[in-house]
Structures are given as structure tokens and as C-alpha cells.
C-alpha atoms as a PDB file:
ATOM      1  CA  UNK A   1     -16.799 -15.950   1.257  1.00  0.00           C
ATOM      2  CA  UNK A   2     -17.221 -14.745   4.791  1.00  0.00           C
ATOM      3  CA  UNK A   3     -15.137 -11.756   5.919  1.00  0.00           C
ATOM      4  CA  UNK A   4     -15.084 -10.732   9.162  1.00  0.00           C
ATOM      5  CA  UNK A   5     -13.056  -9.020  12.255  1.00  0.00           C
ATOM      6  CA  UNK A   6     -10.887 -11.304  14.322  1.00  0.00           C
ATOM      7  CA  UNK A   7      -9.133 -10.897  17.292  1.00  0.00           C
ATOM      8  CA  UNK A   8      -5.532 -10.609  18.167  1.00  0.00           C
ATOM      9  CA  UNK A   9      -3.712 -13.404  19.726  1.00  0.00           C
ATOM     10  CA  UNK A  10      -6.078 -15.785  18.192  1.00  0.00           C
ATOM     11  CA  UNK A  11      -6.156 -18.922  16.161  1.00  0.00           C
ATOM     12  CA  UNK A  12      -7.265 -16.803  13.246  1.00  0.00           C
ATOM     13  CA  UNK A  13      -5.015 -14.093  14.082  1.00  0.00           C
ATOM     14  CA  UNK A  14      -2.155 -17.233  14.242  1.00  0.00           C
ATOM     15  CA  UNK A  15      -3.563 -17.644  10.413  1.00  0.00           C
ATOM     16  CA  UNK A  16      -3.024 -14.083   9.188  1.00  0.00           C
ATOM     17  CA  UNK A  17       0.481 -13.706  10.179  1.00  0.00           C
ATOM     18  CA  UNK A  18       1.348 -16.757   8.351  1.00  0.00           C
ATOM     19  CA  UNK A  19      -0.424 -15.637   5.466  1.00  0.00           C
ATOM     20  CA  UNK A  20       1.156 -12.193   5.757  1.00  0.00           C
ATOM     21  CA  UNK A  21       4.758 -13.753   6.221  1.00  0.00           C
ATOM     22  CA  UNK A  22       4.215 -16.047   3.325  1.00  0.00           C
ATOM     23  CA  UNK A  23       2.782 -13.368   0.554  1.00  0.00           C
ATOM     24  CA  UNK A  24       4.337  -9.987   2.050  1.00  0.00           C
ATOM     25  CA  UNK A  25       7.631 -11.097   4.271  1.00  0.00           C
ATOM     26  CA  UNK A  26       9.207 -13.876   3.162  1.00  0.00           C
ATOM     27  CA  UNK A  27       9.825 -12.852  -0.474  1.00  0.00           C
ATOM     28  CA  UNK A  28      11.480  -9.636   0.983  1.00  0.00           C
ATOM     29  CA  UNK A  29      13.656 -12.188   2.975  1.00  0.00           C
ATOM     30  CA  UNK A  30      11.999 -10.399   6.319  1.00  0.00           C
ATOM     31  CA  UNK A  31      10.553 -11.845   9.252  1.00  0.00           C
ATOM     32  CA  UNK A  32       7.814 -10.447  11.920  1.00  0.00           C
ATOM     33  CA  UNK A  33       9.572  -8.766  15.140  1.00  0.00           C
ATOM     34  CA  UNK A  34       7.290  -9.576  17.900  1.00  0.00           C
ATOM     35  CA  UNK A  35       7.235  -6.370  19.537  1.00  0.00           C
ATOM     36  CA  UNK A  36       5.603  -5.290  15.728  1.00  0.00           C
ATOM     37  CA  UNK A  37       2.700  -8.009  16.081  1.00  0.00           C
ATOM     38  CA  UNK A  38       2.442  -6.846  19.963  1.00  0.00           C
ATOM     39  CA  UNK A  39       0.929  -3.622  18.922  1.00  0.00           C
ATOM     40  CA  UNK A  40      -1.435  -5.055  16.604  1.00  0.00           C
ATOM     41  CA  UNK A  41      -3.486  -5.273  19.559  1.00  0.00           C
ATOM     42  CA  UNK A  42      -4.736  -1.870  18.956  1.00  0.00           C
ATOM     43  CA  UNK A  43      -5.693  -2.657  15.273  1.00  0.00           C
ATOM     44  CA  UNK A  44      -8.694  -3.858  13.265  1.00  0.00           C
ATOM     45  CA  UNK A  45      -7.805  -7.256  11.853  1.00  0.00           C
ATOM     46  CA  UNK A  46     -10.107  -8.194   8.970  1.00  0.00           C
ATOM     47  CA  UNK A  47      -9.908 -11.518   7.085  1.00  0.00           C
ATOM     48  CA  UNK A  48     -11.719 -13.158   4.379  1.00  0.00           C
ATOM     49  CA  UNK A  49     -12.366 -16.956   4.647  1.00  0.00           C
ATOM     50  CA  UNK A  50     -13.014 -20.001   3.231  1.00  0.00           C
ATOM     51  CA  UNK A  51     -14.507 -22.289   5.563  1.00  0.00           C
ATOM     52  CA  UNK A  52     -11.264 -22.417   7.860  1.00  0.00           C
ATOM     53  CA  UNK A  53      -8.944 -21.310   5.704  1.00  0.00           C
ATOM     54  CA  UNK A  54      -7.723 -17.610   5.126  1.00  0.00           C
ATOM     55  CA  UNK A  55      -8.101 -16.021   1.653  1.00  0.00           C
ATOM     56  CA  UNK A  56      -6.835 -12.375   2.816  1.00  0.00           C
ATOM     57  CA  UNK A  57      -6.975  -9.989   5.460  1.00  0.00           C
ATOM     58  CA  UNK A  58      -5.523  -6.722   6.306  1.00  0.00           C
ATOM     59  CA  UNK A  59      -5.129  -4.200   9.019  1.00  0.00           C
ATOM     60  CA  UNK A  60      -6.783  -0.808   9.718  1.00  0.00           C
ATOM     61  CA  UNK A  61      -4.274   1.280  12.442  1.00  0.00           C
ATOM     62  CA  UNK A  62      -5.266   4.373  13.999  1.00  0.00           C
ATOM     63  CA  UNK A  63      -3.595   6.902  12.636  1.00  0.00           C
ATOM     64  CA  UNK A  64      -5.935  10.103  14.549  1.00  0.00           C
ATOM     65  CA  UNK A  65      -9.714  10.586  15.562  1.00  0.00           C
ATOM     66  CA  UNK A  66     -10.546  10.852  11.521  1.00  0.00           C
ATOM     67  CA  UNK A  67      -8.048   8.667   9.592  1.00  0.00           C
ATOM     68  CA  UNK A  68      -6.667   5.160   9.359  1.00  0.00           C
ATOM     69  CA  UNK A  69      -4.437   3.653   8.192  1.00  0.00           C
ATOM     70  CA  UNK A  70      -4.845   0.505   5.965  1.00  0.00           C
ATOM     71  CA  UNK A  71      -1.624  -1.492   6.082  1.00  0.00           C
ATOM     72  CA  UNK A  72      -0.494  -5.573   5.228  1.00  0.00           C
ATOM     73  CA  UNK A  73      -2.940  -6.216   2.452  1.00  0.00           C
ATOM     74  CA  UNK A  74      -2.489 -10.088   1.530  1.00  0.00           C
ATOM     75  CA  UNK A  75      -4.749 -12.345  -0.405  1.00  0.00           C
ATOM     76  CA  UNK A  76      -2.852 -15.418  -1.237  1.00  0.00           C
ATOM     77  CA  UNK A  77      -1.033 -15.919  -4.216  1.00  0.00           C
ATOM     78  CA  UNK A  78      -3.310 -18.642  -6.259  1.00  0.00           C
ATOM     79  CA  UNK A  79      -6.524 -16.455  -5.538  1.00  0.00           C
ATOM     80  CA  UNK A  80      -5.265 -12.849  -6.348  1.00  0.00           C
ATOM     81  CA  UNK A  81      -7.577 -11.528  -9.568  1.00  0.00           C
ATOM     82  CA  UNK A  82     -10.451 -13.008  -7.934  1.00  0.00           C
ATOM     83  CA  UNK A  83     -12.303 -10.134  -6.088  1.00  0.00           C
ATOM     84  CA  UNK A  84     -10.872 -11.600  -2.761  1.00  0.00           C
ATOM     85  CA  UNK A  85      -9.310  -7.826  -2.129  1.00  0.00           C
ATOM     86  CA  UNK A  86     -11.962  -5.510  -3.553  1.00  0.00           C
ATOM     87  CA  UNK A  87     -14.659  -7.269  -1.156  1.00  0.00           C
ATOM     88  CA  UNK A  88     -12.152  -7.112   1.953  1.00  0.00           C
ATOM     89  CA  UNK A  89     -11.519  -3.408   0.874  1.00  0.00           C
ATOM     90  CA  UNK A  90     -14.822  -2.575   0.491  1.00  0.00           C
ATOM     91  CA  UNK A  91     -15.351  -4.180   4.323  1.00  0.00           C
ATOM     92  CA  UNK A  92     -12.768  -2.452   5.414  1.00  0.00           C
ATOM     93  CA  UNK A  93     -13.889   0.871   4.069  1.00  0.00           C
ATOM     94  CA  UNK A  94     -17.093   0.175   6.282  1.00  0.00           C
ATOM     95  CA  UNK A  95     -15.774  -0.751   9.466  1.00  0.00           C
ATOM     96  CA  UNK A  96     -13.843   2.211   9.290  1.00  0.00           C
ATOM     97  CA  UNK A  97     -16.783   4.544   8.193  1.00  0.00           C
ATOM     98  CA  UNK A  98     -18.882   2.905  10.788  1.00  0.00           C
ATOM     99  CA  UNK A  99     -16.076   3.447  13.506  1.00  0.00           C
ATOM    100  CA  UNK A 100     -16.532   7.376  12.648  1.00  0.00           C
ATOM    101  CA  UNK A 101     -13.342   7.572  10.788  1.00  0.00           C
ATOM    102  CA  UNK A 102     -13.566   9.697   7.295  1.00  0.00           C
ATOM    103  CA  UNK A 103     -10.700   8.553   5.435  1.00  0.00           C
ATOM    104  CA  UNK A 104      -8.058   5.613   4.790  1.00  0.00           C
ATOM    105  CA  UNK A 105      -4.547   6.448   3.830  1.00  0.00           C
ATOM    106  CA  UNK A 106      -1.881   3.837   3.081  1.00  0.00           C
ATOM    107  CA  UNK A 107       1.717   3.029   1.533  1.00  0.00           C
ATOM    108  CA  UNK A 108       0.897   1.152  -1.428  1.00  0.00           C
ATOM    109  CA  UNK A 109       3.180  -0.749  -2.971  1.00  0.00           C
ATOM    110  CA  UNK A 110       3.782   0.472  -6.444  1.00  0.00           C
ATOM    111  CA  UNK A 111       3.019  -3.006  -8.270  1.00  0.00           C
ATOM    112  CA  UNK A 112      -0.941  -2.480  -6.353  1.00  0.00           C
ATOM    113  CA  UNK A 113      -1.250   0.989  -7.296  1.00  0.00           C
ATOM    114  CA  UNK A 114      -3.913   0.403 -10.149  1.00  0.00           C
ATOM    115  CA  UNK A 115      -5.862  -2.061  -8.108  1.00  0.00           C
ATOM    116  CA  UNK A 116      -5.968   1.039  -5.648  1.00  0.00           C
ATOM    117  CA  UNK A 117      -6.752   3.288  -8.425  1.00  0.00           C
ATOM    118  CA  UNK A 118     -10.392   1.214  -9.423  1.00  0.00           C
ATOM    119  CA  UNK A 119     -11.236   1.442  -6.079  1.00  0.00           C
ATOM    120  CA  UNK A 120     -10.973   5.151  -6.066  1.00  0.00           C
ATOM    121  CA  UNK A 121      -8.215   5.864  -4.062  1.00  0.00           C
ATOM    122  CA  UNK A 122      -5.588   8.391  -4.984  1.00  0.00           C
ATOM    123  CA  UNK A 123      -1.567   8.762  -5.233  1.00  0.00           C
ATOM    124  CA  UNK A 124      -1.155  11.478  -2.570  1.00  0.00           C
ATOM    125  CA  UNK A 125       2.257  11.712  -2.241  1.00  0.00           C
ATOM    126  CA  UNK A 126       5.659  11.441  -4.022  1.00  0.00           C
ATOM    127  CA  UNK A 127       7.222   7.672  -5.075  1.00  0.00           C
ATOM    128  CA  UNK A 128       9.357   6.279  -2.088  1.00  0.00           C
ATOM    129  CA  UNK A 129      11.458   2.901  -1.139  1.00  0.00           C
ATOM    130  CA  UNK A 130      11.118   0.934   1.649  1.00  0.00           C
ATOM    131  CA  UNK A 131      12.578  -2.114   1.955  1.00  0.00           C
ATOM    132  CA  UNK A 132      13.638  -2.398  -1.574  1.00  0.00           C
ATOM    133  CA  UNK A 133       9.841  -2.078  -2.677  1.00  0.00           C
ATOM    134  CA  UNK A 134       8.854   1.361  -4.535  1.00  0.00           C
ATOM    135  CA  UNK A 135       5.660   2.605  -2.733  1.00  0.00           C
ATOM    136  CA  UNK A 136       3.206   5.313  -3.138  1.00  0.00           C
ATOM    137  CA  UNK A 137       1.223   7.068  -0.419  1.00  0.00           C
ATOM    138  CA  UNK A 138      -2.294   6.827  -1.231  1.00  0.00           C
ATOM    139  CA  UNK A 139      -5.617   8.206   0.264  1.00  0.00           C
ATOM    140  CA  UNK A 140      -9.423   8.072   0.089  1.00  0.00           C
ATOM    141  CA  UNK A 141     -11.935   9.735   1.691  1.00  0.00           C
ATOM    142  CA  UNK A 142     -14.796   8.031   3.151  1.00  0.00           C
ATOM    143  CA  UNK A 143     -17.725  10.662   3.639  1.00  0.00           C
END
């Protein structure tokens, strides 16, 4: 299972948002704004595949010189429980470490939060909702 960077405004990148719609979006009843996908641009797009075919992927965002930001974790629905995640994680956590960043920090969804947890990142901050999903600010450092 290759993962790998791709780049915005791409075929792939074409893939991702329909994978993020499908598993993150759509059961929310929400819908990308295309000024939101516009600054993607800036952002490291990872995705795991399967020949041609997207697994998962997620997004690192700059958040300052030493943190990002890891945000729209989605590993389709029939495949979850299968290590998809923990090996895109674990690339992600390099990239960013390679990039010179020293830690990730997200808003986890509170239904992910021991998935998180085995990975060895920690609640950081108090439970919140956003968009009718309970989330938890999480953290890890990477040095």
C-alpha cells in the first residue's frame, strides 16, 4: 500500500475530496466551500493507495515554524480497522519531522480519540462541539 504526497488541483487531489466528502461531509449533511479547498494549496496532502484507488489521506496545515496541524483524516469506510490510518499517521508524523516541525496538534473527533491514544498522542484540551460532532484537541510531540 503506497502512501505518498500529492499535489493540489490534481487528479489525486480530485480523489481525496471525494473521499473526504463521502466519509467526513456528507454524513454531517455538509459540503466543501471552494474558497476552503483553495487554501489547501498551502497544505501537505498525503494519501494511501491502492493501485489507483484511494484508501485514506489527510492533511498537515501550518499552524507556526514548529507545529502542524493534522486535519481531515479519512480512510474509507469498508477498510477502517485495517492499519490503513496508523501507516498514513506514521507518514505523516515523518514528513512533518522531516519538514523541521516538532509537533502535530489536531481536533479529534471524540469517536477517534483511542485510535489517537495508541499512537501516543494526548487529549490537550477540554471536550468541544463543532458541527454537532464532540471533539477533543489533541497533541504529540515529534522530537
Amino acid at each position: 500500500m503506497p502512501i505518498k504526497q500529492i499535489d493540489h488541483g490534481t487528479k489525486e487531489y480530485q480523489q481525496m475530496v471525494e473521499l473526504r466528502n463521502e466519509i467526513l461531509r456528507k454524513p454531517l449533511g455538509l459540503v466543501f466551500d471552494p474558497e476552503e479547498l483553495a487554501r489547501e494549496n498551502e497544505d501537505i496532502l498525503i494519501a494511501a493507495f491502492e493501485e489507483d484507488i484511494m484508501l485514506g489521506c489527510c492533511l498537515l496545515t501550518k499552524v507556526d515554524n514548529q507545529c502542524v496541524r493534522l486535519r481531515q483524516m479519512a480512510v474509507q469506510n469498508n477498510l477502517q480497522g485495517k492499519g490503513i490510518g496508523s501507516a498514513m499517521m506514521n507518514y505523516a508524523e515523518n514528513v512533518a519531522r522531516d519538514a523541521g516541525y516538532n509537533k502535530v496538534i489536531m481536533d479529534a473527533r471524540k469517536t477517534a480519540i483511542g485510535f489517537y491514544e495508541k499512537l501516543g498522542y494526548k487529549v490537550t484540551g477540554n471536550e468541544f462541539e463543532e458541527i454537532t460532532v464532540h471533539h477533543l484537541i489533541m497533541e504529540k510531540k515529534l522530537r
